[in-house]
PDB file of N, CA and C in Angstrom:
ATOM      1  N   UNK A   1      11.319   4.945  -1.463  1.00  0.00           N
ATOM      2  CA  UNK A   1      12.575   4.246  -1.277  1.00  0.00           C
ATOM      3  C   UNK A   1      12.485   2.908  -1.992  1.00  0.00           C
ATOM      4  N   UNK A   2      13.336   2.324  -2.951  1.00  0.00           N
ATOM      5  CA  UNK A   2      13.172   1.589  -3.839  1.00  0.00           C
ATOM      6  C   UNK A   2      14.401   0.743  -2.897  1.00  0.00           C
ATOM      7  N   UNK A   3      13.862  -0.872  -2.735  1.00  0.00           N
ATOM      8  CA  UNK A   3      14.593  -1.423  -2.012  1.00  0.00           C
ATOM      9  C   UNK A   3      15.754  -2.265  -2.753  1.00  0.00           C
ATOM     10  N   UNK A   4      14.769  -2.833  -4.012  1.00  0.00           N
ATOM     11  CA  UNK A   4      15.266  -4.494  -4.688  1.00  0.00           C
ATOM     12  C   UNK A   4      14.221  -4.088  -5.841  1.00  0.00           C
ATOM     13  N   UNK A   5      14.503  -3.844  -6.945  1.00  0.00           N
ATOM     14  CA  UNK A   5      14.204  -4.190  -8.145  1.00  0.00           C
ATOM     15  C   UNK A   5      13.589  -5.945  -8.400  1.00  0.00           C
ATOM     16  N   UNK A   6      14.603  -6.275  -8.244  1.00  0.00           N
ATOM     17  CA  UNK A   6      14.829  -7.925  -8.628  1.00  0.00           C
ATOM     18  C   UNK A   6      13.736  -8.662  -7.393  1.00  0.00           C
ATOM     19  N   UNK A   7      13.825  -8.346  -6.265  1.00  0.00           N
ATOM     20  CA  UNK A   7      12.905  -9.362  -5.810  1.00  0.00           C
ATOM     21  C   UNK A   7      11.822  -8.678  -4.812  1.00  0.00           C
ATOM     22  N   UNK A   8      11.797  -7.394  -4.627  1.00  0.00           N
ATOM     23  CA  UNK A   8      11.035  -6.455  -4.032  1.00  0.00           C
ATOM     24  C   UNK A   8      11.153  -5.101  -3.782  1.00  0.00           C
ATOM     25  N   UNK A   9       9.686  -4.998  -3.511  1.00  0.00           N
ATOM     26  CA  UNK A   9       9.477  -2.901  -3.686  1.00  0.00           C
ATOM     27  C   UNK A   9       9.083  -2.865  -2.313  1.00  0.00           C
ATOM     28  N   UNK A  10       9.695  -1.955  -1.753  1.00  0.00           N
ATOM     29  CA  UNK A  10       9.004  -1.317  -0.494  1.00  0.00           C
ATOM     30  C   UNK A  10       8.957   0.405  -0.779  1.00  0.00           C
ATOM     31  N   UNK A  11       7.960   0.853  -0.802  1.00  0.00           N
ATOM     32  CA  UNK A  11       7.595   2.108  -0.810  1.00  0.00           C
ATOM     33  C   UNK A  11       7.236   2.729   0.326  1.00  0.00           C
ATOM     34  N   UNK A  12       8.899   3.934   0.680  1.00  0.00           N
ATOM     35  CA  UNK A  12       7.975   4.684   1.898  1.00  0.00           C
ATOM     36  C   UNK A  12       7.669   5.714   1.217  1.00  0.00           C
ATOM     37  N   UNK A  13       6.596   6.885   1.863  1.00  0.00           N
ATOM     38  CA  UNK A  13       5.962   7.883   2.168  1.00  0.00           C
ATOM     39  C   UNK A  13       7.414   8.884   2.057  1.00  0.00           C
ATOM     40  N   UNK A  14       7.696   8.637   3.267  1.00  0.00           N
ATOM     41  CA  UNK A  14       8.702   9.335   3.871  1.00  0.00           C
ATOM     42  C   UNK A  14       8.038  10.940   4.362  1.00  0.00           C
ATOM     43  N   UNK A  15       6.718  11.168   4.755  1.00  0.00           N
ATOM     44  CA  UNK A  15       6.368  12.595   4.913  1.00  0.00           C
ATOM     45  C   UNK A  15       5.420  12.758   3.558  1.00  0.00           C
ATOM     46  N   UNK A  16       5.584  11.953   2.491  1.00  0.00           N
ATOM     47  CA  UNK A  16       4.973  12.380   1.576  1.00  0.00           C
ATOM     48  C   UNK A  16       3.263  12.074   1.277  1.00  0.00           C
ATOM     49  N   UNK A  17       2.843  12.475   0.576  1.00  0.00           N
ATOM     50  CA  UNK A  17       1.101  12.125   1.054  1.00  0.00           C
ATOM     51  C   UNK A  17       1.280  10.520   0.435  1.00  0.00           C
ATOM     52  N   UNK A  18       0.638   9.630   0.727  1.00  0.00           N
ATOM     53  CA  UNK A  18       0.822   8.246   0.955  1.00  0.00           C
ATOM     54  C   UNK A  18       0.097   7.801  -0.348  1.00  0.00           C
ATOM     55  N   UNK A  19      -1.054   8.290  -0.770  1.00  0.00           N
ATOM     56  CA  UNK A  19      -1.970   8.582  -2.302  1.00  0.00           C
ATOM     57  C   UNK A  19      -0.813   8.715  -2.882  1.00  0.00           C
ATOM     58  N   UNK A  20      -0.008  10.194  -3.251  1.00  0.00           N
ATOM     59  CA  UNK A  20       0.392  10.341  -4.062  1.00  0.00           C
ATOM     60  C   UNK A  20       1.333   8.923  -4.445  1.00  0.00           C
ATOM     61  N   UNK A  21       2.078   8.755  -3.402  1.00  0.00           N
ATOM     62  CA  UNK A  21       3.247   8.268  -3.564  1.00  0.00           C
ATOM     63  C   UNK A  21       2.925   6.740  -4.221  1.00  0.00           C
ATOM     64  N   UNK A  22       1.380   6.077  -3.837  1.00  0.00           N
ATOM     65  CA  UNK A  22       1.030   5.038  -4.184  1.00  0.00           C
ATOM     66  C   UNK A  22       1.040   5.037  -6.100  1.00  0.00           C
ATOM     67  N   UNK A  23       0.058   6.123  -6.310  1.00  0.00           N
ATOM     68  CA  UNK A  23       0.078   6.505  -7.490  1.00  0.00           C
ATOM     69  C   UNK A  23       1.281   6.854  -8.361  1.00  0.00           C
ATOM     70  N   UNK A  24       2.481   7.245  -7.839  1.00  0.00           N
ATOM     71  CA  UNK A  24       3.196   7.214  -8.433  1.00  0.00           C
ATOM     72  C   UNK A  24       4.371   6.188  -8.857  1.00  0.00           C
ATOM     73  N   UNK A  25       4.090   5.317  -7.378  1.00  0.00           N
ATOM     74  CA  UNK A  25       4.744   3.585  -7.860  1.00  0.00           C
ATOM     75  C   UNK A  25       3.828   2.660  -9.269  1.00  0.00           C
ATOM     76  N   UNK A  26       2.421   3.148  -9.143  1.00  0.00           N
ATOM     77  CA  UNK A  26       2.213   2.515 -10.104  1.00  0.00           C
ATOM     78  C   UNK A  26       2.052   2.818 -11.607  1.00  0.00           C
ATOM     79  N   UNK A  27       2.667   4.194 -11.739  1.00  0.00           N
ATOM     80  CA  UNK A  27       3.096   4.822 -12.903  1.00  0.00           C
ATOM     81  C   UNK A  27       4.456   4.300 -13.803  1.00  0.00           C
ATOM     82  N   UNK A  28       5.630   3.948 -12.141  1.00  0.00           N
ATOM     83  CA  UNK A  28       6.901   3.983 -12.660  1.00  0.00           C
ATOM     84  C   UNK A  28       7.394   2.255 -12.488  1.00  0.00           C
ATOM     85  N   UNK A  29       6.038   1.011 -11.832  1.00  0.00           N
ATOM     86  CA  UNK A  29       6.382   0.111 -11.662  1.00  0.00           C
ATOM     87  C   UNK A  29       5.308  -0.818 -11.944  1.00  0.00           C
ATOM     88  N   UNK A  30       4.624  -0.475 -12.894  1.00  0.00           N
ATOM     89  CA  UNK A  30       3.392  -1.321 -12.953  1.00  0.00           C
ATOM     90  C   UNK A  30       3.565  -2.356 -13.723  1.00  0.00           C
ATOM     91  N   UNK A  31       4.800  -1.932 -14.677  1.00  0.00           N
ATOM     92  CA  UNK A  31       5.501  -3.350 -16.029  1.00  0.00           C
ATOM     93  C   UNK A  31       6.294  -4.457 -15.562  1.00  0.00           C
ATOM     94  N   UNK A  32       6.347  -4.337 -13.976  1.00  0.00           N
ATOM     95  CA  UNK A  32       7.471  -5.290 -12.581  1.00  0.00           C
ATOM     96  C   UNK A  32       6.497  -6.368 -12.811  1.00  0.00           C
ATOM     97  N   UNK A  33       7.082  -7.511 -12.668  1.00  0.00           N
ATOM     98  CA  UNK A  33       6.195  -8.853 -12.708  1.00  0.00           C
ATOM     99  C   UNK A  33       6.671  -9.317 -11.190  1.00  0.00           C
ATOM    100  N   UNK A  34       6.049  -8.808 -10.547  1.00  0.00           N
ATOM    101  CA  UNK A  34       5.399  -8.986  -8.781  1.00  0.00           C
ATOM    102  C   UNK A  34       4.733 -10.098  -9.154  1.00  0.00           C
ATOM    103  N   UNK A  35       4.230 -10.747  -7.873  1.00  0.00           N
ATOM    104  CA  UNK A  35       3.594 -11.926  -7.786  1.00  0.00           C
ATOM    105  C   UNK A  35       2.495 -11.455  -6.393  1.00  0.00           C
ATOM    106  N   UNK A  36       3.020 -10.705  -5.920  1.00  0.00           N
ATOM    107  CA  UNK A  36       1.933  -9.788  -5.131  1.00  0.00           C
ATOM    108  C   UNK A  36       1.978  -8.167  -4.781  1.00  0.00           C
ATOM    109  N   UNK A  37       1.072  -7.520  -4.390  1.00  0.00           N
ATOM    110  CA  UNK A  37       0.878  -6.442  -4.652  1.00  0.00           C
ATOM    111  C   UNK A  37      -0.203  -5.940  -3.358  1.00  0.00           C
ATOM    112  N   UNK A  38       0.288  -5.613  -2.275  1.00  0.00           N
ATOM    113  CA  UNK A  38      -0.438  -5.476  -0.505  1.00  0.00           C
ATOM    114  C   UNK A  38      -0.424  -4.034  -0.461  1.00  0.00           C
ATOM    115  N   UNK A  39      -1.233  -3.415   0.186  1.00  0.00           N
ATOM    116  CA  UNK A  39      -1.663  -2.051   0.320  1.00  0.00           C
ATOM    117  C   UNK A  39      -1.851  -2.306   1.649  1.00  0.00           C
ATOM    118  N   UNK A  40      -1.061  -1.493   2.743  1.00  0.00           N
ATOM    119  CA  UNK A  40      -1.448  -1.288   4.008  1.00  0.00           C
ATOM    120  C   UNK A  40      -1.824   0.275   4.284  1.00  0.00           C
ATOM    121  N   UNK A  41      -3.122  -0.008   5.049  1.00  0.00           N
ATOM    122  CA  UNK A  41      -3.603   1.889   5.345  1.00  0.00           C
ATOM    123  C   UNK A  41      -2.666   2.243   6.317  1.00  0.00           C
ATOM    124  N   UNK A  42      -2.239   3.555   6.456  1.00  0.00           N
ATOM    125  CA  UNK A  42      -1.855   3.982   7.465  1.00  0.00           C
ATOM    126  C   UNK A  42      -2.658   3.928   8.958  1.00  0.00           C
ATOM    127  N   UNK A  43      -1.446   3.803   9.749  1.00  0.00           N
ATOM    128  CA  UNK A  43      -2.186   3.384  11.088  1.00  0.00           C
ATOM    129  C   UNK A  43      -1.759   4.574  11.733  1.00  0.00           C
ATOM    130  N   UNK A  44      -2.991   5.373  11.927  1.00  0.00           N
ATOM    131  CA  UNK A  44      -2.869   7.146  12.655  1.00  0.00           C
ATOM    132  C   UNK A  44      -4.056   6.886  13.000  1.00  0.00           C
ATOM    133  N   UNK A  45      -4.236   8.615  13.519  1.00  0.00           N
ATOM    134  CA  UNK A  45      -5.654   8.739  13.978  1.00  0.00           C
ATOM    135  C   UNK A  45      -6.867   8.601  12.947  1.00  0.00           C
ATOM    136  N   UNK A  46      -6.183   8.469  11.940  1.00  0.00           N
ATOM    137  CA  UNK A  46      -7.190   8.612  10.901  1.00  0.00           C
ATOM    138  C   UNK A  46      -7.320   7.128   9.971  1.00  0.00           C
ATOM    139  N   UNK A  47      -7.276   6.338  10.789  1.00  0.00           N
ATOM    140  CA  UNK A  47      -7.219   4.758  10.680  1.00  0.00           C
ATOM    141  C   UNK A  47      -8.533   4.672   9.737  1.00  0.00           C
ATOM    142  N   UNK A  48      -9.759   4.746  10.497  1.00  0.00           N
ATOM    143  CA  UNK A  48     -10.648   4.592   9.343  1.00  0.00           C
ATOM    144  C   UNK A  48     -10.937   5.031   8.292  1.00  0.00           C
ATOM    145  N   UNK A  49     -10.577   5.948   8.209  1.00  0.00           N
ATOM    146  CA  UNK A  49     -10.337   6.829   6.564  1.00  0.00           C
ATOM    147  C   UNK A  49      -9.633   6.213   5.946  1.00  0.00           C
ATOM    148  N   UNK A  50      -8.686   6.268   5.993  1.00  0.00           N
ATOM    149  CA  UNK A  50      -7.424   5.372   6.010  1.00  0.00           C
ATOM    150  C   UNK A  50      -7.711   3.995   5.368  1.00  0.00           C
ATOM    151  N   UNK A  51      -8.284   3.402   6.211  1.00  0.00           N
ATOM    152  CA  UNK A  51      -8.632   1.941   5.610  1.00  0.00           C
ATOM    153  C   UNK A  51      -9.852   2.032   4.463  1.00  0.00           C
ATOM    154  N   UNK A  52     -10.806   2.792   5.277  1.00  0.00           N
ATOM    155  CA  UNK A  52     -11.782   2.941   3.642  1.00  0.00           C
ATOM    156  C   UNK A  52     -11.119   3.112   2.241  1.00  0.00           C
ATOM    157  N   UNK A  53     -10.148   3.961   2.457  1.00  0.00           N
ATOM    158  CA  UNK A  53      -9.564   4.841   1.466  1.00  0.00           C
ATOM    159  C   UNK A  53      -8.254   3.687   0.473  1.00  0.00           C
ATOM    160  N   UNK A  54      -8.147   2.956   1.380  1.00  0.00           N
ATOM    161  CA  UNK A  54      -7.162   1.752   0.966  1.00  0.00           C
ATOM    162  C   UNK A  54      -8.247   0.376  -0.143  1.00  0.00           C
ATOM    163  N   UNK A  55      -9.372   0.254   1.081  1.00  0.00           N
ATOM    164  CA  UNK A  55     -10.201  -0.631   0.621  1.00  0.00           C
ATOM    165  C   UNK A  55     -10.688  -0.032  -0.850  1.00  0.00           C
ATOM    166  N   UNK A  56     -11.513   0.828  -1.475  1.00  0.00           N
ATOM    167  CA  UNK A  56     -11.692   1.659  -2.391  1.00  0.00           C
ATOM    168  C   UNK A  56     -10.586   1.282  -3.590  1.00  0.00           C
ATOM    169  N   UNK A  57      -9.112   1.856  -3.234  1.00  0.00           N
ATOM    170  CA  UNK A  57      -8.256   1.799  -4.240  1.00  0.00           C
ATOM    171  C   UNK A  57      -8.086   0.434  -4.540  1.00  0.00           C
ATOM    172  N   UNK A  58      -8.118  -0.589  -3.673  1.00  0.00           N
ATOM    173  CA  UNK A  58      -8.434  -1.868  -3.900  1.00  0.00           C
ATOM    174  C   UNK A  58      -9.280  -2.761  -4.982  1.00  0.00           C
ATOM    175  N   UNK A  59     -10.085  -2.242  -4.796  1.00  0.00           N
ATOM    176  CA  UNK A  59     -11.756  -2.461  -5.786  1.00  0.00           C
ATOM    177  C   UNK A  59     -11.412  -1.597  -6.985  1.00  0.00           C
ATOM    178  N   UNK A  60     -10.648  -1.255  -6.889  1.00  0.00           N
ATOM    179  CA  UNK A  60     -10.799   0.131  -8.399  1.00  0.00           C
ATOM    180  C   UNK A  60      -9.083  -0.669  -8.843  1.00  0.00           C
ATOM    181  N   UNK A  61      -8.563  -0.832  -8.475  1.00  0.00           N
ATOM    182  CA  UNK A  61      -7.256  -2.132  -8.991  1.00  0.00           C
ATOM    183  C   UNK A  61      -7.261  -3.061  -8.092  1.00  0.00           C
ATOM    184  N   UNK A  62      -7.666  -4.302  -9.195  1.00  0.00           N
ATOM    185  CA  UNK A  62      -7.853  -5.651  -8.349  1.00  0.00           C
ATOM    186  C   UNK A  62      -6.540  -6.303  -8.320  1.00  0.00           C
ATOM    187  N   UNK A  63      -5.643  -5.536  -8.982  1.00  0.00           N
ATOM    188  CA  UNK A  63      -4.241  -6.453  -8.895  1.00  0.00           C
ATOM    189  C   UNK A  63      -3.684  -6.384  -7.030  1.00  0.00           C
ATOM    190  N   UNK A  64      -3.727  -5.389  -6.412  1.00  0.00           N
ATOM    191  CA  UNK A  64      -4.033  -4.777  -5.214  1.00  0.00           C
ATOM    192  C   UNK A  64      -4.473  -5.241  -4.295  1.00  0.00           C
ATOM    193  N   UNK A  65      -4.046  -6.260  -3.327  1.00  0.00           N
ATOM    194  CA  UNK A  65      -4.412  -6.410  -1.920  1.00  0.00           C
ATOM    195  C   UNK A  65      -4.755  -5.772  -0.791  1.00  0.00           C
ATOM    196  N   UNK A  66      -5.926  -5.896   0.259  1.00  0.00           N
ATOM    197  CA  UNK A  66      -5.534  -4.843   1.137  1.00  0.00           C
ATOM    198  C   UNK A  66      -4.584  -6.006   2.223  1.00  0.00           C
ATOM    199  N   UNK A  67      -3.751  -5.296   3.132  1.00  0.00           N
ATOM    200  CA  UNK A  67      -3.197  -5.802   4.146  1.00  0.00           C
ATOM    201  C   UNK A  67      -3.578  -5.325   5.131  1.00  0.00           C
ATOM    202  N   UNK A  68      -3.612  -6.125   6.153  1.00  0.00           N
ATOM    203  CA  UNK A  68      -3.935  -5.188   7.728  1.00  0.00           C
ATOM    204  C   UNK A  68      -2.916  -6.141   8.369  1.00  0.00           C
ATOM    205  N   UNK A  69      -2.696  -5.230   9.885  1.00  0.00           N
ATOM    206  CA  UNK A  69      -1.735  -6.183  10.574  1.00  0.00           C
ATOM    207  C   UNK A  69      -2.765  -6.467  11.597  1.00  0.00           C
ATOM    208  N   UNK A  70      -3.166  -7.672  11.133  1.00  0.00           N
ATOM    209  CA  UNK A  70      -4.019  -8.242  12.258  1.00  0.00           C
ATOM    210  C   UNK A  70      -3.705  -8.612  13.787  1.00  0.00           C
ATOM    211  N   UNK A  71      -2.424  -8.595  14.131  1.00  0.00           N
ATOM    212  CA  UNK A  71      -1.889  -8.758  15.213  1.00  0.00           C
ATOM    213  C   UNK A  71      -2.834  -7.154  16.037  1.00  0.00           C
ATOM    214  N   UNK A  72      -3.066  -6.086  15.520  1.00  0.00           N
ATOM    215  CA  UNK A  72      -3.341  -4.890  15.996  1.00  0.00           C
ATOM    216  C   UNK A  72      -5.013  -5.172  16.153  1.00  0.00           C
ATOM    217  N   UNK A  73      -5.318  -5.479  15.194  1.00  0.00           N
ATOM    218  CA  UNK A  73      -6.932  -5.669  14.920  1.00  0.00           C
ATOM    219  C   UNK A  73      -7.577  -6.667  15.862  1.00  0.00           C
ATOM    220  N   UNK A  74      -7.080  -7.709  16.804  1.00  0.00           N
ATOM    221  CA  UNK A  74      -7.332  -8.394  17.711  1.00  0.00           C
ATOM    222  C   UNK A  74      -6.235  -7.833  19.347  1.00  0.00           C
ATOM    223  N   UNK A  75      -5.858  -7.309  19.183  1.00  0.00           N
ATOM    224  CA  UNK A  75      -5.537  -6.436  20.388  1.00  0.00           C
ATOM    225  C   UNK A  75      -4.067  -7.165  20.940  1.00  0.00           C
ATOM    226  N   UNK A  76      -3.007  -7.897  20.309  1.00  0.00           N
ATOM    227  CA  UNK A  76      -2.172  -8.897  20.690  1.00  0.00           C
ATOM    228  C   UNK A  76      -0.999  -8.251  19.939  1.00  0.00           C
TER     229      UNK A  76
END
């Protein structure tokens, strides 16, 4: 779901595998002059995969932030 061209991207899934869909924003939006660029893992049962799997794509494109919602990560 493409929100704002002009001043922001929000990419859902929507059901779709969350990889793919990452990979394919940065096929069709990588020439966007963003000023940041946050990767949040999915928060399921499969959280730590999840976050490894975020952290990883991170290190392999440094343009790429990871995000966490730390509000969750301290229990508040």
């Amino acid at each position: 779901m493409l929100v704002s061209k002009d001043d922001a991207l929000a990419l859902l899934s929507d059901g779709q595998d969350s990889t793919t869909c990452l990979y394919w924003a940065i096929d069709h939006f990588d020439d966007l002059d963003f000023d940041h660029f946050f990767l949040q893992p999915l928060d399921d049962a499969d959280l730590e995969a999840n976050t490894r799997a975020a952290v990883k794509f991170c290190l392999r494109h440094p343009q790429w932030q990871l995000s966490l919602q730390t509000h969750k990560i301290l229990g508040i």
